[in-house]
Protein backbone atom coordinates (compact mmCIF):
# COMPACT_ATOMS: atom_id res chain seq x y z
CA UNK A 1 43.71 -91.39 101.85
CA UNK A 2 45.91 -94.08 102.47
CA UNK A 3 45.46 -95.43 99.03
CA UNK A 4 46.79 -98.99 98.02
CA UNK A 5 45.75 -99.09 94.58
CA UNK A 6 45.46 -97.38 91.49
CA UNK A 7 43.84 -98.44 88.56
CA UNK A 8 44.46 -96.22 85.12
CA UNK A 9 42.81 -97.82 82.11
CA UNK A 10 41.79 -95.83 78.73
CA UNK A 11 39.03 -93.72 80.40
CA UNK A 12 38.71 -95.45 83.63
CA UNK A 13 40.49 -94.32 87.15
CA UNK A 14 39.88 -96.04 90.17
CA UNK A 15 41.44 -95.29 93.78
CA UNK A 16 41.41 -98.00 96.54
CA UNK A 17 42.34 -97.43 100.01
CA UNK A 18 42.51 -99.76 103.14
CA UNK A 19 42.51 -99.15 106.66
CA UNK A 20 41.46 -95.53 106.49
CA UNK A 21 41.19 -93.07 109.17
CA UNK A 22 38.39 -90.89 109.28
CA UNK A 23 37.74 -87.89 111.71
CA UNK A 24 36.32 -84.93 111.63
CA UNK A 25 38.80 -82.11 111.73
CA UNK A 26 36.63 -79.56 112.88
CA UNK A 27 36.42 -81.36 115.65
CA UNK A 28 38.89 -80.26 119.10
CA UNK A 29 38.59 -83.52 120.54
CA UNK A 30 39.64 -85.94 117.01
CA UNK A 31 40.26 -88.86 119.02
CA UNK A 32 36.81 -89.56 120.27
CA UNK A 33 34.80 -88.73 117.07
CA UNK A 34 37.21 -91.13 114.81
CA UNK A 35 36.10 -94.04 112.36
CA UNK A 36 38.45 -97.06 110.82
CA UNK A 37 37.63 -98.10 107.61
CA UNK A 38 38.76 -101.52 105.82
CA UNK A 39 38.08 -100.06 102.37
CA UNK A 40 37.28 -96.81 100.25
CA UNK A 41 37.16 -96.62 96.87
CA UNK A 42 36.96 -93.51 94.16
CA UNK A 43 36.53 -93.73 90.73
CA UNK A 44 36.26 -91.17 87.64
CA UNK A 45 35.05 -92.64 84.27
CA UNK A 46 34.94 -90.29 81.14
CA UNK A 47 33.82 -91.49 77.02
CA UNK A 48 36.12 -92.03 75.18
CA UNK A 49 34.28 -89.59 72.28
CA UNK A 50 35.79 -87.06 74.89
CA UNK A 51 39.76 -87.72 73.94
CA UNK A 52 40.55 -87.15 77.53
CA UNK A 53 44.19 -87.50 78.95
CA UNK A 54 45.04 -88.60 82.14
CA UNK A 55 46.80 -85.90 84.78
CA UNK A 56 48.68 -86.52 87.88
CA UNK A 57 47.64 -82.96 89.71
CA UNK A 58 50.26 -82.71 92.73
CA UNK A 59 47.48 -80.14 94.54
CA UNK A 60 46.25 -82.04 97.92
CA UNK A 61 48.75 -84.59 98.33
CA UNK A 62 48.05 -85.52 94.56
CA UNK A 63 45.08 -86.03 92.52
CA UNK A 64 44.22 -88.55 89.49
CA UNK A 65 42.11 -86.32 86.91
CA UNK A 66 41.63 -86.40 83.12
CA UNK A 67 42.49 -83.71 81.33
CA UNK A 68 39.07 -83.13 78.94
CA UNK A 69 39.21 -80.97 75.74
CA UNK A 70 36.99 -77.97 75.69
CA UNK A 71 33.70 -78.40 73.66
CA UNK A 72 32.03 -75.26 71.59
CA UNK A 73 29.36 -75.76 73.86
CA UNK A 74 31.46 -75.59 76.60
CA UNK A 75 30.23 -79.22 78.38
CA UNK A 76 31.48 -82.56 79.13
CA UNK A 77 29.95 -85.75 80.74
CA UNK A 78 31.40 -87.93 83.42
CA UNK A 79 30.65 -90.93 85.59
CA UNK A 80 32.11 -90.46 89.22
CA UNK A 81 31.57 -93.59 91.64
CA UNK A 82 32.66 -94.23 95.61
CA UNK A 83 32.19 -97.14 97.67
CA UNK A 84 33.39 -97.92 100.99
CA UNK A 85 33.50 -100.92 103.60
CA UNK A 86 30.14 -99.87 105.22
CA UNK A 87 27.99 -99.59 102.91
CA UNK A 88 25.02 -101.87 101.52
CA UNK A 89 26.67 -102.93 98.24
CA UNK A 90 30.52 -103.53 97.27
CA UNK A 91 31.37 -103.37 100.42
CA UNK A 92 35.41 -105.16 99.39
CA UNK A 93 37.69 -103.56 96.91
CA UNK A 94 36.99 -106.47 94.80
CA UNK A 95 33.72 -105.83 94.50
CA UNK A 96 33.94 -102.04 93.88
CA UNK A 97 36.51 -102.84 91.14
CA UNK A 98 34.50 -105.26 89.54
CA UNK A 99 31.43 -102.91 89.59
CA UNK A 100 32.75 -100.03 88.50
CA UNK A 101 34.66 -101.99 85.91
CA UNK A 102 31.43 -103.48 84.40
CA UNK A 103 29.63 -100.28 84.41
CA UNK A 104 32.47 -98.15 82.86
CA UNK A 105 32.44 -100.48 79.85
CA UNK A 106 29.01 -99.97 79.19
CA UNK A 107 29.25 -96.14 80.01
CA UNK A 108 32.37 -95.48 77.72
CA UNK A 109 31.04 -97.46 75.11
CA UNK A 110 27.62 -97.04 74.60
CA UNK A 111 25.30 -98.98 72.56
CA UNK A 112 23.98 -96.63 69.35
CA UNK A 113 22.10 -97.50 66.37
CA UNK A 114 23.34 -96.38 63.28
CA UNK A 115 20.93 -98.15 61.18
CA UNK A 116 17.09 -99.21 61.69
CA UNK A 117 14.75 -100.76 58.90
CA UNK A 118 11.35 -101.88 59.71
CA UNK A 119 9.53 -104.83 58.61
CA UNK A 120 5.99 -105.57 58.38
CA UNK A 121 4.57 -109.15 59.07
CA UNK A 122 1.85 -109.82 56.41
């Protein structure tokens, strides 16, 4: 999808594309039903509890996965975002970046309390 940028960090994938060209391809007459976008963005975030790997999966003109482990209970969480020049919020690559960025810190490392003692005010 015309992509410009890739971002690969620990858990976090992000794919940025510019000046993309949308159409419907069911369509017989493409030209007249076509849309140019300045900017779509992807993005796949996964814990890192999971000890996911990243893949490059060739399929579809190539795909940016994670590779997850399987679980006894055969499950696994994920955080998938997209964004795109016309929508209401982060709306610039920028923007999605920085969003997604700020969110997948506080998805992949969640707060937890591993201790809790109460006190009574006399």
């Amino acid at each position: 999808m015309n992509e410009a940028e890739l971002y690969r960090e620990d858990g976090t994938l992000m794919s940025l594309a510019r000046n993309v060209d949308i159409f419907d391809p069911d369509v017989q007459r493409q030209f007249e039903t076509r849309l140019l976008v300045d900017f779509i963005g992807t993005a796949l975030v996964v814990k890192d509890s999971d000890n996911s790997q990243y893949q490059f999966v060739r399929d579809f003109d190539g795909n940016h996965t994670f590779r997850v482990p399987v679980t006894a209970d055969l499950s696994f969480e994920y955080l998938i975002a997209a964004g795109w020049s016309e929508g209401s919020v982060n709306r610039t690559a920028d923007e999605f970046k920085s969003y997604v960025l700020s969110t997948a810190r506080k998805y992949r490392h969640p707060v937890e309390i591993t201790s809790l003692s109460l006190e009574k005010k006399q």
